[in-house]
N, C-alpha and C. Protein backbone atom coordinates (compact mmCIF):
# COMPACT_ATOMS: atom_id res chain seq x y z
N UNK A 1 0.84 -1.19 0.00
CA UNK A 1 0.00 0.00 0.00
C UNK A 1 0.88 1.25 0.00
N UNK A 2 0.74 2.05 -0.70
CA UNK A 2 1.17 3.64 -0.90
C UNK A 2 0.73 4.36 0.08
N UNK A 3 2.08 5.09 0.89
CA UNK A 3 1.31 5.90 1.78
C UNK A 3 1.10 7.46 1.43
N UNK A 4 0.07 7.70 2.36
CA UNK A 4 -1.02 8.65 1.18
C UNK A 4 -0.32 9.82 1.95
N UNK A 5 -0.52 11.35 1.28
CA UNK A 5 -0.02 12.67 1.32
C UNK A 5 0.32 12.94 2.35
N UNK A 6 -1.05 12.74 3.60
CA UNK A 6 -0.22 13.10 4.61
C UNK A 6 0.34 12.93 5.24
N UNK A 7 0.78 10.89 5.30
CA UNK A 7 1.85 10.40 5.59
C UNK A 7 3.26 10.57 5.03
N UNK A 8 3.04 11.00 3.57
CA UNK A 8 4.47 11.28 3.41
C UNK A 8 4.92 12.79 3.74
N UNK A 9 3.76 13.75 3.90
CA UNK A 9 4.39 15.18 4.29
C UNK A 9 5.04 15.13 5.92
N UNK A 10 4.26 13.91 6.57
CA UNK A 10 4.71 13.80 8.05
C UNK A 10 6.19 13.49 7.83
N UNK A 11 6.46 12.32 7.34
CA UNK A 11 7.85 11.69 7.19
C UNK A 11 9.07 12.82 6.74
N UNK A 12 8.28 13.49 5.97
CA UNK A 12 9.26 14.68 4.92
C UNK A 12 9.56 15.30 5.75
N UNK A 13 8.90 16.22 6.80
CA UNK A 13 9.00 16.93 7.73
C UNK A 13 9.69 16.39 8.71
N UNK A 14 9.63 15.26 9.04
CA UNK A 14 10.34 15.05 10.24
C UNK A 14 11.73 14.48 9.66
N UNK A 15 12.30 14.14 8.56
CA UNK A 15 13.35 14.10 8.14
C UNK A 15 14.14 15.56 7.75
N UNK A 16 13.34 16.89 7.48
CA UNK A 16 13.86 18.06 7.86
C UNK A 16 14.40 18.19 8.77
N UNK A 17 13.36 18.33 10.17
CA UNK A 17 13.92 18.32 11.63
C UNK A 17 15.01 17.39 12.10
N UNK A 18 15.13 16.51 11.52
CA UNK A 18 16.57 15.57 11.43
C UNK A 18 17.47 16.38 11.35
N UNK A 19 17.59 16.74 10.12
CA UNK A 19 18.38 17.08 9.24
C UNK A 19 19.23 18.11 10.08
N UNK A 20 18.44 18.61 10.30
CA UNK A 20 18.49 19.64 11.69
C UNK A 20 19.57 19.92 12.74
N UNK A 21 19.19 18.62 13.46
CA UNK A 21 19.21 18.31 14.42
C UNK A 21 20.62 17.41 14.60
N UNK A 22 21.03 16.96 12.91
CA UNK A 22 22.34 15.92 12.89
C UNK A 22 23.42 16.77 12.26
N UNK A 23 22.53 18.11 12.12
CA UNK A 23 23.45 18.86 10.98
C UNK A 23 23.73 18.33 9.43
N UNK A 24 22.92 17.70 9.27
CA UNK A 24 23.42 17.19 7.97
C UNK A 24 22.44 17.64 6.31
N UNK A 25 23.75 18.22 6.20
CA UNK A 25 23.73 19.05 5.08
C UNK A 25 23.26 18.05 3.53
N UNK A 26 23.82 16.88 3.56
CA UNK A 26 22.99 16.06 2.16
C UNK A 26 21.92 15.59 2.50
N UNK A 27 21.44 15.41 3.27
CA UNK A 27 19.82 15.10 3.64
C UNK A 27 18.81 16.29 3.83
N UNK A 28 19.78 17.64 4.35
CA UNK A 28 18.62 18.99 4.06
C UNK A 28 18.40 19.21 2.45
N UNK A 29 19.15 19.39 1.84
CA UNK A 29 19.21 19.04 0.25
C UNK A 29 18.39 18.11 -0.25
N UNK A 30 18.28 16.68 0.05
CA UNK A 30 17.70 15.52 -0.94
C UNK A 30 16.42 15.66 -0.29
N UNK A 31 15.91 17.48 0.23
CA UNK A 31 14.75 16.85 0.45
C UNK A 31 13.92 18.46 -0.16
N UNK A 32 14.31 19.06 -0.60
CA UNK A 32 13.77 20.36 -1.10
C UNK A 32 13.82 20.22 -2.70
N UNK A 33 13.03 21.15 -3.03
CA UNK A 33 13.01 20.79 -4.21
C UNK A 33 13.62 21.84 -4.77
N UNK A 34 14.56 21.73 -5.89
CA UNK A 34 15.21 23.04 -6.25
C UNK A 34 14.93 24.86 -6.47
N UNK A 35 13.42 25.04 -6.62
CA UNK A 35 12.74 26.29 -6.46
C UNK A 35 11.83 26.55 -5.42
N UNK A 36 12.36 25.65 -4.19
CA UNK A 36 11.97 25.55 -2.48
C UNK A 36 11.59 27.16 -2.43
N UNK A 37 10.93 27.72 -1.41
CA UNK A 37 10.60 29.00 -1.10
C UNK A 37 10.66 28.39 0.74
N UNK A 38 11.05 29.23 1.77
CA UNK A 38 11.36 28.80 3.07
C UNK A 38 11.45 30.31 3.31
N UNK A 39 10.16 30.85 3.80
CA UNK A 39 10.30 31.82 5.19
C UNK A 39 10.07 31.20 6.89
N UNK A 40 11.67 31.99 7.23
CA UNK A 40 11.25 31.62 9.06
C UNK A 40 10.64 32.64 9.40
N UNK A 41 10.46 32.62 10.68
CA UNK A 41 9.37 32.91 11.55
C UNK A 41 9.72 34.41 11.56
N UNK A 42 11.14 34.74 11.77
CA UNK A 42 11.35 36.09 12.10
C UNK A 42 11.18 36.98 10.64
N UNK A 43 11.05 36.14 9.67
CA UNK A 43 11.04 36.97 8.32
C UNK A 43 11.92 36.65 7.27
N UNK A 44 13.17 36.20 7.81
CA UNK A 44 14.14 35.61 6.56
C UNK A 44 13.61 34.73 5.42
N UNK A 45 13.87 34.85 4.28
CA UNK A 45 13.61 34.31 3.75
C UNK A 45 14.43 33.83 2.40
N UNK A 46 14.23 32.29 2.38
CA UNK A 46 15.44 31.75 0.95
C UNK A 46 14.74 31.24 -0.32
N UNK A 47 15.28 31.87 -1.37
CA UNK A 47 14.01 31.62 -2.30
C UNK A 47 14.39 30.66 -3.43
N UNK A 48 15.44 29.26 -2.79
CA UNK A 48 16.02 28.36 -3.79
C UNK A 48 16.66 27.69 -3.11
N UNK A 49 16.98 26.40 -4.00
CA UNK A 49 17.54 25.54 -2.77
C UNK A 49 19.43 25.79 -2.68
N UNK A 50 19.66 26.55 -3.56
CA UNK A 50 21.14 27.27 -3.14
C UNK A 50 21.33 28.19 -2.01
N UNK A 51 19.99 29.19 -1.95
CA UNK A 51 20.24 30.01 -0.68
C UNK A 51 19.89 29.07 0.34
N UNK A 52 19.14 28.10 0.27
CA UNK A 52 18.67 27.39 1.45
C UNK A 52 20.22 26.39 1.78
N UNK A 53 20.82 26.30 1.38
CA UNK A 53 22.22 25.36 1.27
C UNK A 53 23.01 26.37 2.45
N UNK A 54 23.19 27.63 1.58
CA UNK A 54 23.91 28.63 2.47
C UNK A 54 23.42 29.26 4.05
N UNK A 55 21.87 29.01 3.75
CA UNK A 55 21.62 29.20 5.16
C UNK A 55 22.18 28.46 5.76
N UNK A 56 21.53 27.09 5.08
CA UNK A 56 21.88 26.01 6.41
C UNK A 56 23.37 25.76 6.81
N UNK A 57 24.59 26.09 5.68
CA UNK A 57 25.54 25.71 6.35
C UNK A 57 25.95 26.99 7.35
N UNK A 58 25.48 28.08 6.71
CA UNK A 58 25.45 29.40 7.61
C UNK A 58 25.54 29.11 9.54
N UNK A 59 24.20 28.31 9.59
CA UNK A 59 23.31 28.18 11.06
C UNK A 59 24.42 27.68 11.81
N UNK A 60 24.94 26.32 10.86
CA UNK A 60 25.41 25.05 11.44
C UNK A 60 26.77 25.13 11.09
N UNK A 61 27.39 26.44 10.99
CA UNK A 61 29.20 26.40 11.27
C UNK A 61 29.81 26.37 11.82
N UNK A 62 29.42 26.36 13.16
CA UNK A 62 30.44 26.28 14.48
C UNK A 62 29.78 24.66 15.01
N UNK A 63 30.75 24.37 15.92
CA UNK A 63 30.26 23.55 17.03
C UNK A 63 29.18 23.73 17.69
N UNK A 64 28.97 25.29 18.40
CA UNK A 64 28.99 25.86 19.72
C UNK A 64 26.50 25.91 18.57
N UNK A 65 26.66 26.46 17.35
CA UNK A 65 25.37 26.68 17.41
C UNK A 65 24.71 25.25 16.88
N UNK A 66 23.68 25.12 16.86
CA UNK A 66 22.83 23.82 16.67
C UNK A 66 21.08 24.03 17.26
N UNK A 67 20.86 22.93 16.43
CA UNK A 67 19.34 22.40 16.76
C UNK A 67 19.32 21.38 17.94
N UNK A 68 19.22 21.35 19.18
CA UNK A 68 18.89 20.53 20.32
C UNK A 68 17.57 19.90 20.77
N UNK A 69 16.71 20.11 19.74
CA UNK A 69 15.41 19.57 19.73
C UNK A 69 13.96 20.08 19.12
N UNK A 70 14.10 19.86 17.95
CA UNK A 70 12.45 19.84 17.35
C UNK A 70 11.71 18.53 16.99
N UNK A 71 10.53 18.90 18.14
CA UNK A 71 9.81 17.96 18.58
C UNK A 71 8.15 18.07 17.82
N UNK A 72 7.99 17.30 16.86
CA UNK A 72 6.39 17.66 16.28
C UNK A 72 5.43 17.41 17.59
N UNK A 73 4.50 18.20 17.58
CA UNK A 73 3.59 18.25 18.77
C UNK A 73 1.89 17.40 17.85
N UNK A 74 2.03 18.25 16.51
CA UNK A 74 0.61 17.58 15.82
C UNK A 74 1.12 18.27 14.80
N UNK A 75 0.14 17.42 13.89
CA UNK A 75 0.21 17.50 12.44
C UNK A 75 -1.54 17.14 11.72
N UNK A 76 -1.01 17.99 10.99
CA UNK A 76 -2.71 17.77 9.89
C UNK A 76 -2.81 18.16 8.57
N UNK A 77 -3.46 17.82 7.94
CA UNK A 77 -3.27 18.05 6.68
C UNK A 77 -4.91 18.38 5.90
N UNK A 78 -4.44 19.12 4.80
CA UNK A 78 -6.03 19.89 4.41
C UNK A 78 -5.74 19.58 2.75
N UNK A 79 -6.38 18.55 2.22
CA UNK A 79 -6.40 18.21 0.94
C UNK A 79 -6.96 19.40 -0.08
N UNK A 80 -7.81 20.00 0.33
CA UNK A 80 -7.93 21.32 -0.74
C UNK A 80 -6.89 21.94 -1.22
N UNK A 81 -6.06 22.71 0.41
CA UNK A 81 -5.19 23.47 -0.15
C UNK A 81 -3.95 22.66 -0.18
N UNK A 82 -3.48 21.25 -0.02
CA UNK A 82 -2.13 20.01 -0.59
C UNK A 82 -1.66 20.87 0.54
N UNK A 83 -1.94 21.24 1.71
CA UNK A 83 -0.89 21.79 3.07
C UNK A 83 -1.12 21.01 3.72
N UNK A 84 0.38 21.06 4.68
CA UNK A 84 0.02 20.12 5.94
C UNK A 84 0.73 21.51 6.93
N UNK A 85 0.03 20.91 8.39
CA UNK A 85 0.50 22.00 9.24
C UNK A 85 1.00 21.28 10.48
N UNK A 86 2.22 21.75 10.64
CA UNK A 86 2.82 21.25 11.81
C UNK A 86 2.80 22.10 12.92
N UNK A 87 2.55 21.50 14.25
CA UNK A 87 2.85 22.52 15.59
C UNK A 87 3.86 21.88 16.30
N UNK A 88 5.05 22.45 16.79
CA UNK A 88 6.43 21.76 17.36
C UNK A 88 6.92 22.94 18.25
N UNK A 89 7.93 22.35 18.87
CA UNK A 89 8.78 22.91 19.85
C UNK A 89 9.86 22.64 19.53
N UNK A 90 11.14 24.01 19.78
CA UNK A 90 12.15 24.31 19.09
C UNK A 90 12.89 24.52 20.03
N UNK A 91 14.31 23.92 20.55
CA UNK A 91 15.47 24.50 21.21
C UNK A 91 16.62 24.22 20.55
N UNK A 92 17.22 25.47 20.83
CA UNK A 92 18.52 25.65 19.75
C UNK A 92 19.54 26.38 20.99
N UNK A 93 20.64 26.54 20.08
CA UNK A 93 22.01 26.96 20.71
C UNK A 93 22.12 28.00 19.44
N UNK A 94 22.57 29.12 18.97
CA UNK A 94 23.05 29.78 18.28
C UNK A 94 23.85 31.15 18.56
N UNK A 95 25.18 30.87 18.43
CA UNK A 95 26.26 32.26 18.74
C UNK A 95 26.16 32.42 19.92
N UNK A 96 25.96 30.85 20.63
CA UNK A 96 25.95 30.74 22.54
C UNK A 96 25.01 31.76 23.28
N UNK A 97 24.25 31.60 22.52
CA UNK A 97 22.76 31.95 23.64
C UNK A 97 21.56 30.64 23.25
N UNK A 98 21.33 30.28 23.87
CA UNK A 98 19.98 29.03 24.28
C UNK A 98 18.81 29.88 24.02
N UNK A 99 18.26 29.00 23.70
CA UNK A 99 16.48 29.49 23.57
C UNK A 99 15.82 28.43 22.39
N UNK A 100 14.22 28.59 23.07
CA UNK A 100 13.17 27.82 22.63
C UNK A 100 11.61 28.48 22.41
N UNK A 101 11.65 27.83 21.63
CA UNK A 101 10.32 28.42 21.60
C UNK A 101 8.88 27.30 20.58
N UNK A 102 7.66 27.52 21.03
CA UNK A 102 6.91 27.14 20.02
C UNK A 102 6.71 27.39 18.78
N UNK A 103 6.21 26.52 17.26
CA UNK A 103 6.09 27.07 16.58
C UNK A 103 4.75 26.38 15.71
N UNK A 104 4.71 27.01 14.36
CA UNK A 104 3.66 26.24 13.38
C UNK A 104 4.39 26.05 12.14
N UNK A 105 4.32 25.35 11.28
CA UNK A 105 4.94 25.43 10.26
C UNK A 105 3.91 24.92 8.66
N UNK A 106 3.97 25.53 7.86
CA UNK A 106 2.72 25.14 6.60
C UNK A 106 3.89 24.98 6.09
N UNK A 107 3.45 23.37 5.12
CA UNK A 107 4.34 22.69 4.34
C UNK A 107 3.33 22.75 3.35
N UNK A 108 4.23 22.64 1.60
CA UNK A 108 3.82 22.39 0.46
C UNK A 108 4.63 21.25 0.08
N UNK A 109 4.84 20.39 -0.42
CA UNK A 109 5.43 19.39 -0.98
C UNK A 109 4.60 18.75 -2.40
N UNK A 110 5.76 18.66 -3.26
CA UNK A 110 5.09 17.37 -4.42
C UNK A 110 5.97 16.78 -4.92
N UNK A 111 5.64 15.87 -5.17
CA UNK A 111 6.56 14.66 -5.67
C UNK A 111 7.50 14.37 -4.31
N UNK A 112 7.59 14.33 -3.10
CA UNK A 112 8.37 14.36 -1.92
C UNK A 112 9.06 14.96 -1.94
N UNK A 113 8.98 16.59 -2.27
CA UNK A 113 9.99 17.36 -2.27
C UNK A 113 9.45 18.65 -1.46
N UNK A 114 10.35 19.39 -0.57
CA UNK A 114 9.67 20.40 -0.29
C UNK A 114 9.37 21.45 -0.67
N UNK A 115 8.51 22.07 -1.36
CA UNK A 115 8.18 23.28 -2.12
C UNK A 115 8.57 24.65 -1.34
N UNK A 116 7.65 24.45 -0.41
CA UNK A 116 7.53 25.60 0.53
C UNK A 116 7.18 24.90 1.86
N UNK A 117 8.08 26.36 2.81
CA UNK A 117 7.86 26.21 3.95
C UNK A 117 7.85 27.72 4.77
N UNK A 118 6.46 27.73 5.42
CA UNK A 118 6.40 28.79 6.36
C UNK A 118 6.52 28.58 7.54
N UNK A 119 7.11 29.51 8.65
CA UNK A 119 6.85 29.29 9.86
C UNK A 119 6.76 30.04 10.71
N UNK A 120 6.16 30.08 11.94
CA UNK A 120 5.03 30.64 12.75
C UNK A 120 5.46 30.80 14.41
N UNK A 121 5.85 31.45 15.02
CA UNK A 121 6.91 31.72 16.32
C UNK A 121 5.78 31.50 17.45
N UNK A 122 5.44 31.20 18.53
CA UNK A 122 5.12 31.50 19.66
C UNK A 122 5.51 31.24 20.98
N UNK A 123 5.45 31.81 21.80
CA UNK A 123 6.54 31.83 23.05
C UNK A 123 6.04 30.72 23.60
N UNK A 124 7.29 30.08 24.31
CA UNK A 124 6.64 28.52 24.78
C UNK A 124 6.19 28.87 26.38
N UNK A 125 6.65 30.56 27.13
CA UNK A 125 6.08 30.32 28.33
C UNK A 125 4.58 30.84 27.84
N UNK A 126 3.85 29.87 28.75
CA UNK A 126 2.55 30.20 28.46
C UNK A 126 2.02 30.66 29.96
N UNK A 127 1.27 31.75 29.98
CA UNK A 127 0.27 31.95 31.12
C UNK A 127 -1.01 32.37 31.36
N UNK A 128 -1.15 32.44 31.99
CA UNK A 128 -3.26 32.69 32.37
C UNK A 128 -3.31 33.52 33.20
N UNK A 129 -3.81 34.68 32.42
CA UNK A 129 -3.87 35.93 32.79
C UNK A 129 -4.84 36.20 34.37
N UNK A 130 -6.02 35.12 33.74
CA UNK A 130 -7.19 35.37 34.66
C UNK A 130 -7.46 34.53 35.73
N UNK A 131 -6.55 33.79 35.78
CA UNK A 131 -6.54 32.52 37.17
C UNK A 131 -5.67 33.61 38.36
């Protein structure tokens, strides 16, 4: 049996966050598709899979910065618009300051490649204003 869209956008995605996470630069590659579009959260944005190469080796040039954990929280997918949406939690090391945070992320993919990727920031302390 063929697994269907939104099993493979899950897999795709979480072999990103790998990718990530091992630093590894031929597996962020064998998984975008060469006219990838990737805005992060703060606004950057790479509009090919060459700038996306340079980001990534950009992030991941020292020892000292890295991905220490992205964790998918849920996932779903909406066959109209071929998106899937991820909600995860993010801790990183970069230029030796720590920090985490929540996020969302809308994936496009076809043919198992990643088209596009947006993503979506929110602070992971959460509180209740009215308790």
């Amino acid at each position: 049996m063929t697994p269907n869209k939104r099993q493979l956008d899950k897999e795709l995605f979480v072999k990103y966050t790998q990718s990530w996470i091992k630093k590894d630069v031929s597996l962020f590659l064998s998984l975008l598709n060469n006219n990838v579009h990737v805005t992060e959260c703060f606004g950057a944005s790479y509009r090919n899979k060459n700038e996306c190469e340079q980001w990534f080796r950009h992030w991941n040039d020292t020892e000292t910065n890295g991905v220490r954990e992205w964790s998918i929280l849920f996932h779903s997918y909406d066959d109209e618009l071929n998106t899937s949406t991820f909600e995860w939690f993010f801790d990183y090391k970069y230029k030796g300051e720590s920090n985490c945070f929540n996020g969302v992320t809308l994936l496009i993919a076809e043919d198992n490649l990643i088209m596009s990727i947006k993503e979506f920031e929110a602070k992971s302390d959460v509180y209740y204003p009215y308790e």
